[in-house]
Protein backbone atom coordinates (compact mmCIF):
# COMPACT_ATOMS: atom_id res chain seq x y z
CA UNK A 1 0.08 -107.02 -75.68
CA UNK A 2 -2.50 -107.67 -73.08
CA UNK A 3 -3.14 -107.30 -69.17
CA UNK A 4 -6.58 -107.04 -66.62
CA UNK A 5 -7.62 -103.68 -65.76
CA UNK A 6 -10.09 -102.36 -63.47
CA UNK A 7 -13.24 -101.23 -65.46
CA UNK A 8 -13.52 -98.26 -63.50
CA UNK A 9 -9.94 -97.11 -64.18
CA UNK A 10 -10.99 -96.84 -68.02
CA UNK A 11 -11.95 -93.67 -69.31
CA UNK A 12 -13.52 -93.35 -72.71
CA UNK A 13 -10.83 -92.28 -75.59
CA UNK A 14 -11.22 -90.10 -78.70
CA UNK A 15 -11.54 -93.73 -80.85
CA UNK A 16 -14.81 -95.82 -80.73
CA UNK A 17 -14.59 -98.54 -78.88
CA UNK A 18 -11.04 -97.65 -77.31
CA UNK A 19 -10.65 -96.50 -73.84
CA UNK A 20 -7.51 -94.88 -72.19
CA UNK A 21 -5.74 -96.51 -69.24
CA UNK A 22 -3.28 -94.02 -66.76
CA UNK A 23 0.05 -95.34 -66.07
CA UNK A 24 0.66 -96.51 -62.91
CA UNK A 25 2.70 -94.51 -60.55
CA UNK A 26 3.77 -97.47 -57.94
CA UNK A 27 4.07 -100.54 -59.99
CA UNK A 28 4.80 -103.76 -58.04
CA UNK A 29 6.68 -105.66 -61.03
CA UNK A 30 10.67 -106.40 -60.84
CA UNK A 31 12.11 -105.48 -64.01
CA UNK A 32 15.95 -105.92 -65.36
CA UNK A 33 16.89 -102.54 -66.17
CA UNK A 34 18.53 -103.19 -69.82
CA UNK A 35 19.84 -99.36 -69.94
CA UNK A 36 21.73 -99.22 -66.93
CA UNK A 37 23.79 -101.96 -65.68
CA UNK A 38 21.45 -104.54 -66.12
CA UNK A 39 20.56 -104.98 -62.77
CA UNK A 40 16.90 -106.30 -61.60
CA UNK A 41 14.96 -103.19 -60.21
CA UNK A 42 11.36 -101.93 -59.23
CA UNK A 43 9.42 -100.77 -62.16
CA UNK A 44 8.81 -97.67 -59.80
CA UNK A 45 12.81 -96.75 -59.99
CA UNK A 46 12.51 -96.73 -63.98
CA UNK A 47 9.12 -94.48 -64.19
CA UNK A 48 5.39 -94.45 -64.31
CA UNK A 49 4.48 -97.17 -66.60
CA UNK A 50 2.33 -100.62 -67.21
CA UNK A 51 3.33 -104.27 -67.53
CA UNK A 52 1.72 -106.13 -70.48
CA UNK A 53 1.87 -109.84 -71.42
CA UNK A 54 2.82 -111.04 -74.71
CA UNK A 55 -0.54 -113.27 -74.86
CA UNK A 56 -3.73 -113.09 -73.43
CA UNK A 57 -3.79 -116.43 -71.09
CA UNK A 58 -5.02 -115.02 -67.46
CA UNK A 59 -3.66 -114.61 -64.21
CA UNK A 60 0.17 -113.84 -65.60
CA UNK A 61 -0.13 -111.12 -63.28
CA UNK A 62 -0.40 -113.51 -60.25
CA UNK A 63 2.30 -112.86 -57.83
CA UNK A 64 1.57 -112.78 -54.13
CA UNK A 65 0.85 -108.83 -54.05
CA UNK A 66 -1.04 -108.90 -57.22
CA UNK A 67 -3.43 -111.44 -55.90
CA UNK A 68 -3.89 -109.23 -52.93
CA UNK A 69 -4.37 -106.67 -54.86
CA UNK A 70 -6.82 -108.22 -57.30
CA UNK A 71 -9.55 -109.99 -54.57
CA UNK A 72 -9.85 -106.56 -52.95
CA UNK A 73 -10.40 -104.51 -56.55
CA UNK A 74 -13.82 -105.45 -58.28
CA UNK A 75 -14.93 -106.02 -62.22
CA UNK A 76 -11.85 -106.64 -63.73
CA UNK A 77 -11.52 -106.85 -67.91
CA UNK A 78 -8.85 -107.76 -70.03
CA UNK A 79 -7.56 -104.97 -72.81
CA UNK A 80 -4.97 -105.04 -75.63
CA UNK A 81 -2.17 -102.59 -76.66
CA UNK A 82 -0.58 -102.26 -79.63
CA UNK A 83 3.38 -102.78 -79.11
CA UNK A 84 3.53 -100.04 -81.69
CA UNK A 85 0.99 -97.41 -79.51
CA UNK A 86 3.57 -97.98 -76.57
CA UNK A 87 7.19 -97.44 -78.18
CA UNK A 88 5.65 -94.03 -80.27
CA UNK A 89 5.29 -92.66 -76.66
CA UNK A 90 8.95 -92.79 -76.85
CA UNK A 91 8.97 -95.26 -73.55
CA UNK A 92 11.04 -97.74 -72.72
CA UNK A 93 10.97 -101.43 -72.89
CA UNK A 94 11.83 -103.55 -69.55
CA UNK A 95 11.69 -106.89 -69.64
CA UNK A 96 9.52 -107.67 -66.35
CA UNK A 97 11.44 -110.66 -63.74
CA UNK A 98 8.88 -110.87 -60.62
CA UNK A 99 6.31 -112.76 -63.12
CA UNK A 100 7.15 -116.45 -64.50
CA UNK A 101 4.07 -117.56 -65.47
CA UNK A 102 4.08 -115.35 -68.84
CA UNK A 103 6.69 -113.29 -70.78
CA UNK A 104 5.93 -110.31 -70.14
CA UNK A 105 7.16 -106.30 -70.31
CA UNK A 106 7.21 -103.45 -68.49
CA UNK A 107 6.88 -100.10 -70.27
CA UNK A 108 7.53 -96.39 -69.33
CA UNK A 109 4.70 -94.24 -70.47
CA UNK A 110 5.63 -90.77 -71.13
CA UNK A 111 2.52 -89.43 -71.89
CA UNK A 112 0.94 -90.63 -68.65
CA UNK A 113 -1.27 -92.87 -70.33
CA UNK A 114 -2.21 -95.54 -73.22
CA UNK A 115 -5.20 -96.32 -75.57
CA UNK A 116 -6.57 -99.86 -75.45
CA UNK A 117 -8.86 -101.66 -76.25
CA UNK A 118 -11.26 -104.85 -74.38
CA UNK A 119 -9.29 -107.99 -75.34
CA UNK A 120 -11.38 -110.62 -77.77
């Protein structure tokens, strides 16, 4: 699974080469919340969490916020997840609605945070 990240909101994790990204607390994605009654929602209603794609083609992030969002932040990288790193955190899956360009998933992280790694 794959999405950009700021560089600066990396911090350094116990395994070489892998760095730990914090789960955002105000996401901006729609999601359809598959647990309740199926509903679309704000991320932010189902928990602190990140939205990854399934592939690493850029800009599936752009919506009209995100693009906002992404010419006032500065060096930008792409990182991978393993699906398996995010469901042992015992979070939940969402599939994400506000973004068409790419399938793409919003998860709940639990522990506040996930390891990843720069994208190749």
């Amino acid at each position: 699974m794959y999405r950009e990240a700021e560089r600066a909101s990396l911090t350094p994790a116990e395994t070489p080469g892998a760095y730990r990204l914090a789960a955002n607390a105000r996401p901006s994605e729609s999601v359809v919340d598959i647990y309740g009654p199926g509903y679309v929602v704000q991320a932010e209603q189902v928990g602190p969490g990140l939205a990854f794609a399934e592939s690493a083609s850029p800009n599936w992030q752009e919506t009209m916020e995100l693009r906002a969002l992404q010419a006032a932040s500065g060096d930008r990288v792409e990182v991978e997840v393993r699906l398996e790193d995010l469901l042992r955190q015992g979070g939940l899956m969402y599939p994400v609605e506000s973004v068409t360009v790419e399938r793409a998933w919003y998860f709940t992280l639990p522990q506040g945070s996930i390891e990843v790694r720069e994208a190749r």
